[in-house]
C-alpha atoms as a PDB file:
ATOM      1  CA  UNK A   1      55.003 309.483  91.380  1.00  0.00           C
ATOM      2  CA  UNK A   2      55.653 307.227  94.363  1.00  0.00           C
ATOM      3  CA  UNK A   3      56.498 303.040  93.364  1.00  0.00           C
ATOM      4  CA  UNK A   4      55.364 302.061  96.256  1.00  0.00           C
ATOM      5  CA  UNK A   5      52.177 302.325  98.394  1.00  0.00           C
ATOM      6  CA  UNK A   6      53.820 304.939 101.431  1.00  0.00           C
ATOM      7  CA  UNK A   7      51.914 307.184 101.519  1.00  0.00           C
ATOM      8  CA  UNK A   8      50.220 307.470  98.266  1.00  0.00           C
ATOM      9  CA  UNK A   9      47.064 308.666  98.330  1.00  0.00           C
ATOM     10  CA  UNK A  10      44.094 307.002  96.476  1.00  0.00           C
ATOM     11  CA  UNK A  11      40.496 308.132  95.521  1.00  0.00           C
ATOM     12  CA  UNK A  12      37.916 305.311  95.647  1.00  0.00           C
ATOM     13  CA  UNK A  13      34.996 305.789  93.020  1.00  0.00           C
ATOM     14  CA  UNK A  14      31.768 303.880  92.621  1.00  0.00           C
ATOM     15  CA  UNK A  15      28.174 303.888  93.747  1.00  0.00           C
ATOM     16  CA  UNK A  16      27.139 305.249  96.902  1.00  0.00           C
ATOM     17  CA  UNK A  17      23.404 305.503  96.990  1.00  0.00           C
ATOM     18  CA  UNK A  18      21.953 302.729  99.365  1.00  0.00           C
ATOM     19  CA  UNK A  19      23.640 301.066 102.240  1.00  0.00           C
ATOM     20  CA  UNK A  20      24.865 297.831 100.667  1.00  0.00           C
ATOM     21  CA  UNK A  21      26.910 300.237  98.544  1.00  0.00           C
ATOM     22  CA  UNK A  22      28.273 302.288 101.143  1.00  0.00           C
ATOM     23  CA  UNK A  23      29.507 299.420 102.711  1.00  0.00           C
ATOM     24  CA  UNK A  24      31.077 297.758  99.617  1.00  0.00           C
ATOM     25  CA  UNK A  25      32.903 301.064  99.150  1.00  0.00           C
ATOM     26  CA  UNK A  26      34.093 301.556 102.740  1.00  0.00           C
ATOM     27  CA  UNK A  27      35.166 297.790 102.715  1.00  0.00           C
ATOM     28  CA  UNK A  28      37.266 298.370  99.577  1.00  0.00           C
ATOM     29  CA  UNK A  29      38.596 301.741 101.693  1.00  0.00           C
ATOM     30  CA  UNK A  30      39.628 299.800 104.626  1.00  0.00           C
ATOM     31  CA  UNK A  31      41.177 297.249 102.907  1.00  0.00           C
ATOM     32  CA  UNK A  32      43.199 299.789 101.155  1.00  0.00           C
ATOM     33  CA  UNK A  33      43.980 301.451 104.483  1.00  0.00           C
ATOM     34  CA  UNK A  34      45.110 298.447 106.098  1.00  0.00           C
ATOM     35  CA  UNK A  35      47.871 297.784 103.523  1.00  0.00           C
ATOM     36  CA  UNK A  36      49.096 301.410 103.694  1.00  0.00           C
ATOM     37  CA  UNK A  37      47.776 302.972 101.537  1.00  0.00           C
ATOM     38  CA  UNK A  38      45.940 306.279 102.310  1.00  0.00           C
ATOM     39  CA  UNK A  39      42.347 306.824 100.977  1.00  0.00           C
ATOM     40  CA  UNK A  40      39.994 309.135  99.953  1.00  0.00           C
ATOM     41  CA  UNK A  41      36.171 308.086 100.012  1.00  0.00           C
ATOM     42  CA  UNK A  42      33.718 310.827  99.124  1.00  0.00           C
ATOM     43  CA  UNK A  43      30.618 309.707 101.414  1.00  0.00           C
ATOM     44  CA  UNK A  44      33.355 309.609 104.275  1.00  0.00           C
ATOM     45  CA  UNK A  45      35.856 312.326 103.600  1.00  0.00           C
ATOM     46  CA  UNK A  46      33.739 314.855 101.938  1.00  0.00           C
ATOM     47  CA  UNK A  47      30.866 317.045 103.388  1.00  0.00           C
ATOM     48  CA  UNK A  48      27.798 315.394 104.452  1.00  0.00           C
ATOM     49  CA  UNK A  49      24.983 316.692 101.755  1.00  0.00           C
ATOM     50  CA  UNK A  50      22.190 316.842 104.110  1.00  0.00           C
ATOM     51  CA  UNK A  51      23.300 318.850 107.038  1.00  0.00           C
ATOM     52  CA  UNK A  52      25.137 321.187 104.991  1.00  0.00           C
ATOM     53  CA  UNK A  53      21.616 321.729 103.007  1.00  0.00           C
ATOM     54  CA  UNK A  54      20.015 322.005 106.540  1.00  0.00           C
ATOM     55  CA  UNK A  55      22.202 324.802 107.407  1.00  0.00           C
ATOM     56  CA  UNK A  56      21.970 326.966 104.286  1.00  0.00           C
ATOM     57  CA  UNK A  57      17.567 326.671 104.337  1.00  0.00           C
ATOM     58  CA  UNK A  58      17.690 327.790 108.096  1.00  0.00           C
ATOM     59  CA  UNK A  59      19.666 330.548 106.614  1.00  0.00           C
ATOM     60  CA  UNK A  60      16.659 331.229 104.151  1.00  0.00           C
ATOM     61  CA  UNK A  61      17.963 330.170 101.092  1.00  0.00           C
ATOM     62  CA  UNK A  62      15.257 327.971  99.214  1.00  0.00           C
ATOM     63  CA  UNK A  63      16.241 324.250  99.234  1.00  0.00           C
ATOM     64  CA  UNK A  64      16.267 323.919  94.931  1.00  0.00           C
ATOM     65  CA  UNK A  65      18.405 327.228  95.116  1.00  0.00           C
ATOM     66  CA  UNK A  66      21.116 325.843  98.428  1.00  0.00           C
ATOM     67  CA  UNK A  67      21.196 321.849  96.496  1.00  0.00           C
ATOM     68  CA  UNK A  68      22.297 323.214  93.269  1.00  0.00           C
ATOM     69  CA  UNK A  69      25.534 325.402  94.623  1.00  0.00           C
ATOM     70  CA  UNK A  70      25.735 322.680  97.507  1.00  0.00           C
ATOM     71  CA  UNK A  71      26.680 320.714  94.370  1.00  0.00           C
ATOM     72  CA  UNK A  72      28.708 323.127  92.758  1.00  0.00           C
ATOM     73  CA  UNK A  73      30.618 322.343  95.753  1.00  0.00           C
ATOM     74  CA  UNK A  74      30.857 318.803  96.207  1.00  0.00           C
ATOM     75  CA  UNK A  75      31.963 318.697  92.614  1.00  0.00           C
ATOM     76  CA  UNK A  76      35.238 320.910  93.017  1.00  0.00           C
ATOM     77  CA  UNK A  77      35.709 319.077  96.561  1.00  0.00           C
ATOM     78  CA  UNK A  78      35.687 315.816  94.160  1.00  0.00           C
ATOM     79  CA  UNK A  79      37.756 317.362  91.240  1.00  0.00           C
ATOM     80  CA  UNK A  80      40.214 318.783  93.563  1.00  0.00           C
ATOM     81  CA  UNK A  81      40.719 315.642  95.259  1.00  0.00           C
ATOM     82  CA  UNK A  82      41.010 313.814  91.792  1.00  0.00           C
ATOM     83  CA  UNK A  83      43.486 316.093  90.253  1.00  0.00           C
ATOM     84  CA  UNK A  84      45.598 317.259  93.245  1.00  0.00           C
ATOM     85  CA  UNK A  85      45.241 315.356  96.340  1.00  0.00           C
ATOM     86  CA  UNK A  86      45.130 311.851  95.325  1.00  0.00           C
ATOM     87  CA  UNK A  87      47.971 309.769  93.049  1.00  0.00           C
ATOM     88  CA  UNK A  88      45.947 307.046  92.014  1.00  0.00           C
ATOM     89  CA  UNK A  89      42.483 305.702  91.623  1.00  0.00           C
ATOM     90  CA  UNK A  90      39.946 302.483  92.405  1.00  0.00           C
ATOM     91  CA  UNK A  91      37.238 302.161  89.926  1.00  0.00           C
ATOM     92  CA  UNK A  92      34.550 299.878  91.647  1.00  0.00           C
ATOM     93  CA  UNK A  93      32.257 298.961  88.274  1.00  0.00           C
ATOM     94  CA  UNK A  94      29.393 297.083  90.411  1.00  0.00           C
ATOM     95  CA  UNK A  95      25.702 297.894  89.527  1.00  0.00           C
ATOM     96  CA  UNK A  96      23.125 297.632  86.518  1.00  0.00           C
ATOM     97  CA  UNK A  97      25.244 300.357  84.830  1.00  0.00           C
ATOM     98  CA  UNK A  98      28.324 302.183  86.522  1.00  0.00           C
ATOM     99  CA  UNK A  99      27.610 304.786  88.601  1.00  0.00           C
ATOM    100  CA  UNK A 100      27.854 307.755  86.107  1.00  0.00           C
ATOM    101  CA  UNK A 101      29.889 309.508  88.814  1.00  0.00           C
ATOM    102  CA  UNK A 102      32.742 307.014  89.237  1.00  0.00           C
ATOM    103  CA  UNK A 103      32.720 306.866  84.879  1.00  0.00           C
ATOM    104  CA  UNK A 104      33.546 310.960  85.073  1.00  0.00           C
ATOM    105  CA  UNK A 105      36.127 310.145  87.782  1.00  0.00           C
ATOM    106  CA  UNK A 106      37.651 307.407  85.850  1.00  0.00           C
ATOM    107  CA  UNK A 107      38.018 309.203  82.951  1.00  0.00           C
ATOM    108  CA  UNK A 108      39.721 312.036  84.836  1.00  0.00           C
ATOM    109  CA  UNK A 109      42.314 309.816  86.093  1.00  0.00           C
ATOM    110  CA  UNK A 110      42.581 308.861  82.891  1.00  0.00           C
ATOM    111  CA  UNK A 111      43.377 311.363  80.822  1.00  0.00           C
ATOM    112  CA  UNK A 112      45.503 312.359  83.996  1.00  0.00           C
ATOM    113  CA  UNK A 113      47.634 309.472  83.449  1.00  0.00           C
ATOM    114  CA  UNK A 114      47.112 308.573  86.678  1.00  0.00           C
ATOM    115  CA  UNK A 115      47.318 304.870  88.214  1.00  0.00           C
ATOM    116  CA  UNK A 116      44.115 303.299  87.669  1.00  0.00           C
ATOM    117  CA  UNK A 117      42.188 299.861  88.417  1.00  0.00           C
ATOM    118  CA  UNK A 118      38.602 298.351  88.588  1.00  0.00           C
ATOM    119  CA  UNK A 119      37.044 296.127  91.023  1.00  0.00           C
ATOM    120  CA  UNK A 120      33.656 294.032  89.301  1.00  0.00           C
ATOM    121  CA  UNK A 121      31.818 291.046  90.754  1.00  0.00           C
ATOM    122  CA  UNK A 122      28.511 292.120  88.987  1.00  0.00           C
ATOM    123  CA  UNK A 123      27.800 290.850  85.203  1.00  0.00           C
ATOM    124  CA  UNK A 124      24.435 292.899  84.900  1.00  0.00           C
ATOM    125  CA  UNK A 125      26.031 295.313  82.730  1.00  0.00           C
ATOM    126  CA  UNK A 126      28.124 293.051  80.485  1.00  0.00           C
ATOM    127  CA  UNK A 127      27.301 293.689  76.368  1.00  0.00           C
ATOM    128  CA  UNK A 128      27.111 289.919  74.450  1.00  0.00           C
ATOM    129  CA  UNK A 129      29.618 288.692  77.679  1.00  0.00           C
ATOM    130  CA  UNK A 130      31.934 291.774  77.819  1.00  0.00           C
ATOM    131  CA  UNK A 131      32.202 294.881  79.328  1.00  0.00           C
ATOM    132  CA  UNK A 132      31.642 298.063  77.593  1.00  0.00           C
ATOM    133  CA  UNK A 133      34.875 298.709  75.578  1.00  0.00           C
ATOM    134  CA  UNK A 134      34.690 302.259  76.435  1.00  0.00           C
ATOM    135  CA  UNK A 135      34.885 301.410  79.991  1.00  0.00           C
ATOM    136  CA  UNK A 136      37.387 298.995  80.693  1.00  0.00           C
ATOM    137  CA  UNK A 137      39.435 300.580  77.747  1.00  0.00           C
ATOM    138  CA  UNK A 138      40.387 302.796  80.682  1.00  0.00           C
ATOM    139  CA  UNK A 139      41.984 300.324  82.109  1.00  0.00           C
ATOM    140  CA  UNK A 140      43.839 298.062  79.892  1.00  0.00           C
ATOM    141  CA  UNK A 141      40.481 295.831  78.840  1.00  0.00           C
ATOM    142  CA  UNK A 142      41.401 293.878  82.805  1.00  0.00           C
ATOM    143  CA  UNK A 143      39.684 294.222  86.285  1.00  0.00           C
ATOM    144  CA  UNK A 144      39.575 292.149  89.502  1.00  0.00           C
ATOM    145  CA  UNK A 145      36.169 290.567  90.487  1.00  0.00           C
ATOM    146  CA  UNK A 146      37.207 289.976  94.006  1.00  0.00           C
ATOM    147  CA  UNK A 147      38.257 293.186  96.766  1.00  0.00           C
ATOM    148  CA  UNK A 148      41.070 290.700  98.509  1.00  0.00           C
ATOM    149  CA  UNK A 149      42.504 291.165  94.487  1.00  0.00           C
ATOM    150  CA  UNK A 150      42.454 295.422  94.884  1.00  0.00           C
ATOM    151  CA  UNK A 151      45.866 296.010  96.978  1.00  0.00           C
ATOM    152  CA  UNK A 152      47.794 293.594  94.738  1.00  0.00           C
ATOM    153  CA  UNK A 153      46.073 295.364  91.759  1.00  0.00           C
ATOM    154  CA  UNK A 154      46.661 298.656  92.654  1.00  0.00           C
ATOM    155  CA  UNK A 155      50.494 298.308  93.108  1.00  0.00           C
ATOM    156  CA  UNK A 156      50.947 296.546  89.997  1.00  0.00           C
ATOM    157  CA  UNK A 157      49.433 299.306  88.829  1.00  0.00           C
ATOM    158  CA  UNK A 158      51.495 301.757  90.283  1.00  0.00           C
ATOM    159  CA  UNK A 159      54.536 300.033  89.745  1.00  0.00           C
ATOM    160  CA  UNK A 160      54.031 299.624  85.944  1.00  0.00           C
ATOM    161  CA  UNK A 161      53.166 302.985  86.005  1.00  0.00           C
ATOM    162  CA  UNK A 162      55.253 305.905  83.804  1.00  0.00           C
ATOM    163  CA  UNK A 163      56.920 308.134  86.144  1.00  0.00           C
ATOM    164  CA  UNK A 164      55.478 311.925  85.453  1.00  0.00           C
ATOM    165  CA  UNK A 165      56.515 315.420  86.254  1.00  0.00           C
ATOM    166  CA  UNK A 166      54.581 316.846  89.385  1.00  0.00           C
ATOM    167  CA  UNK A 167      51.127 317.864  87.944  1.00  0.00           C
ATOM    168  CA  UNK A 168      51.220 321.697  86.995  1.00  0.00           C
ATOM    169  CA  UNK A 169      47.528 323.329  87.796  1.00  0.00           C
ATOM    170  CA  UNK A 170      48.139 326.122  85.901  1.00  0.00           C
ATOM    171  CA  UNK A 171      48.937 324.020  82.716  1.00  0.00           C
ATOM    172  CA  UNK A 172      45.443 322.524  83.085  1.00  0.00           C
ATOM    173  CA  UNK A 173      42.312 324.122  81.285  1.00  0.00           C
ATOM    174  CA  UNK A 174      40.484 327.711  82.784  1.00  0.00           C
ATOM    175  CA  UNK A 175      37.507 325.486  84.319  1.00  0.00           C
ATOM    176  CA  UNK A 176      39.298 322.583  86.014  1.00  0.00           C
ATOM    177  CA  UNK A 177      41.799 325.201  87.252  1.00  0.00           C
ATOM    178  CA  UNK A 178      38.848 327.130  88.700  1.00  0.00           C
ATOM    179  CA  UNK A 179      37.030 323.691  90.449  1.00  0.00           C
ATOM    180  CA  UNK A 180      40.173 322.675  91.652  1.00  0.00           C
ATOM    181  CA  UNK A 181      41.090 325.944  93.123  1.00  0.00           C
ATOM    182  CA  UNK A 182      37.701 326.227  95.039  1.00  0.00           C
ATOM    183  CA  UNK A 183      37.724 322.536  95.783  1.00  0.00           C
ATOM    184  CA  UNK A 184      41.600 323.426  97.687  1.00  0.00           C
ATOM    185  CA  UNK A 185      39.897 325.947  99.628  1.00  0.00           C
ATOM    186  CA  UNK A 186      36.915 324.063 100.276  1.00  0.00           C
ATOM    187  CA  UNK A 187      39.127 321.351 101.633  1.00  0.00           C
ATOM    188  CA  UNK A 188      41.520 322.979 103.485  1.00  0.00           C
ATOM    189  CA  UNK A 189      38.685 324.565 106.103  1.00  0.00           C
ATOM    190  CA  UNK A 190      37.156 320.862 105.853  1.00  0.00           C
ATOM    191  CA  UNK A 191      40.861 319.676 107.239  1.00  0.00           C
ATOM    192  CA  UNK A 192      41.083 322.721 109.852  1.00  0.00           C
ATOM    193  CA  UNK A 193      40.735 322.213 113.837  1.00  0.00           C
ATOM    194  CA  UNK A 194      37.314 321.226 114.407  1.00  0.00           C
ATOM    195  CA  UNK A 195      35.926 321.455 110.931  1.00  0.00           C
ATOM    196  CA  UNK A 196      34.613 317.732 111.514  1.00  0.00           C
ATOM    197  CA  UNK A 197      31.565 319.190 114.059  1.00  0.00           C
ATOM    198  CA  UNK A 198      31.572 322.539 112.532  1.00  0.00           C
ATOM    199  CA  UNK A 199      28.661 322.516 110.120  1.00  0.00           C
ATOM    200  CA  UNK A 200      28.206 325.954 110.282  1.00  0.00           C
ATOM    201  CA  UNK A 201      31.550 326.970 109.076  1.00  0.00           C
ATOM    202  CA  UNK A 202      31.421 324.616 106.513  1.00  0.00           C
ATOM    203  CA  UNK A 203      28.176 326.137 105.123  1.00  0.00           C
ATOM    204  CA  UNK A 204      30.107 329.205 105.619  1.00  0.00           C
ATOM    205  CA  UNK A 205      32.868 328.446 103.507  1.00  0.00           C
ATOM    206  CA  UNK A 206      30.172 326.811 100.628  1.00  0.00           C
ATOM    207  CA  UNK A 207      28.211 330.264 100.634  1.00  0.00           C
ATOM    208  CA  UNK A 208      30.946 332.093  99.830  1.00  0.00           C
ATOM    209  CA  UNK A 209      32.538 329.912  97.133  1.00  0.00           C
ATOM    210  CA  UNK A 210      29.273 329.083  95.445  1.00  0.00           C
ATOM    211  CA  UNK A 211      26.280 330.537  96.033  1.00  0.00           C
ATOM    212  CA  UNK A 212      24.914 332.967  93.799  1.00  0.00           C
ATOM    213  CA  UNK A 213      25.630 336.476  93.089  1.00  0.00           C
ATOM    214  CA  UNK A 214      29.486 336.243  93.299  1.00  0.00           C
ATOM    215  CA  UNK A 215      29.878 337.057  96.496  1.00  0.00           C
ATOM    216  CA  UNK A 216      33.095 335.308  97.115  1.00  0.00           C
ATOM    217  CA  UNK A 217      35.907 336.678  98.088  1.00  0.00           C
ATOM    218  CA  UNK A 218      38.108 333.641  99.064  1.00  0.00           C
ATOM    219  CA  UNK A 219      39.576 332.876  95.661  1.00  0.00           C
ATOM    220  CA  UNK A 220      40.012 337.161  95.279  1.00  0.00           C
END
């Protein structure tokens, strides 16, 4: 594990369903980015849900039927990213309840003993004037209620942080080796020359990873 922000990549988790969101994430992204850090934000970096989805129903596969492996997909993009990719974690706790996404996350890094902070301004969710203990047990019962606080955070974090052997895949259990092993290919064709504008191959790449009837034969 790095002590210092060079480099080090870090997944940013929280809600991402309306545009005040998006832009409270991507703000918390940039800010990251601008003091070195390097960042992974899923509505950014990952695969656009609804054009892949338009590809695979112009390719005849019923919508219900393309969504549900297009998930499969997004969710070993997202675990891969998590477990392999990325060396620490922001946790932004905004909204009525957490998003229950960014809570799965968070307890992945957890339990990965990876670096981990949380960013909330928002008291909607707060039991008799606390947070839920389940929650911000996660991360030591302390979180930052302002995004100019997140970079300082972070590296505090990181710096407190035990130092761990390089995370062994194979020593992790049968299912989040098999996400993370899709999610690696997955990602690698996302990260190849042209990929960006290339919806087609990345529909490709989904079909043969996740849709139904095993016919993969990337992982063979």
């Amino acid at each position: 594990m790095k002590h210092s922000n060079e480099q080090m990549r870090v997944y940013c988790a929280g809600p991402l369903f309306n545009r005040t969101e998006r832009d409270e994430m991507t703000e918390i992204a940039d800010l990251l980015t601008k003091t070195g850090y390097t960042v992974y934000l899923p509505h950014r970096d990952g695969m656009e849900f609804r054009l892949i989805l338009d590809v695979l129903v112009e390719r005849n596969w019923d919508a219900p039927t393309a969504a549900q492996f297009l998930h499969e997909a997004i969710f070993s993009l997202d675990v891969y990213q998590l477990v392999v990719e990325c060396e620490a974690m922001v946790w932004n706790l905004n909204g009525r309840v957490p998003d229950e996404g960014a809570v799965s996350e968070a307890a992945m890094a957890w339990m990965l003993g990876k670096p981990l902070i949380a960013y909330k301004d928002d008291v909607r969710s707060l039991i008799q004037g606390r947070f839920n203990p389940l929650l911000v047990g996660m991360v030591e019962f302390e979180s930052v209620d302002e995004i100019e606080q997140i970079p300082h955070a972070l590296s505090s974090a990181i710096l407190n942080h035990d130092l761990r052997p390089p995370l062994e895949v194979d020593a992790l259990p049968a299912k989040v080796q098999k996400a993370v092993q899709a999610g690696q290919v997955l990602w690698k064709a996302m990260c190849s020359e042209g990929a960006q504008e290339d919806n087609e191959m990345i529909a490709s790449v989904v079909e043969e990873l996740f849709a139904p009837n095993d016919r993969s034969s990337l992982l063979a």
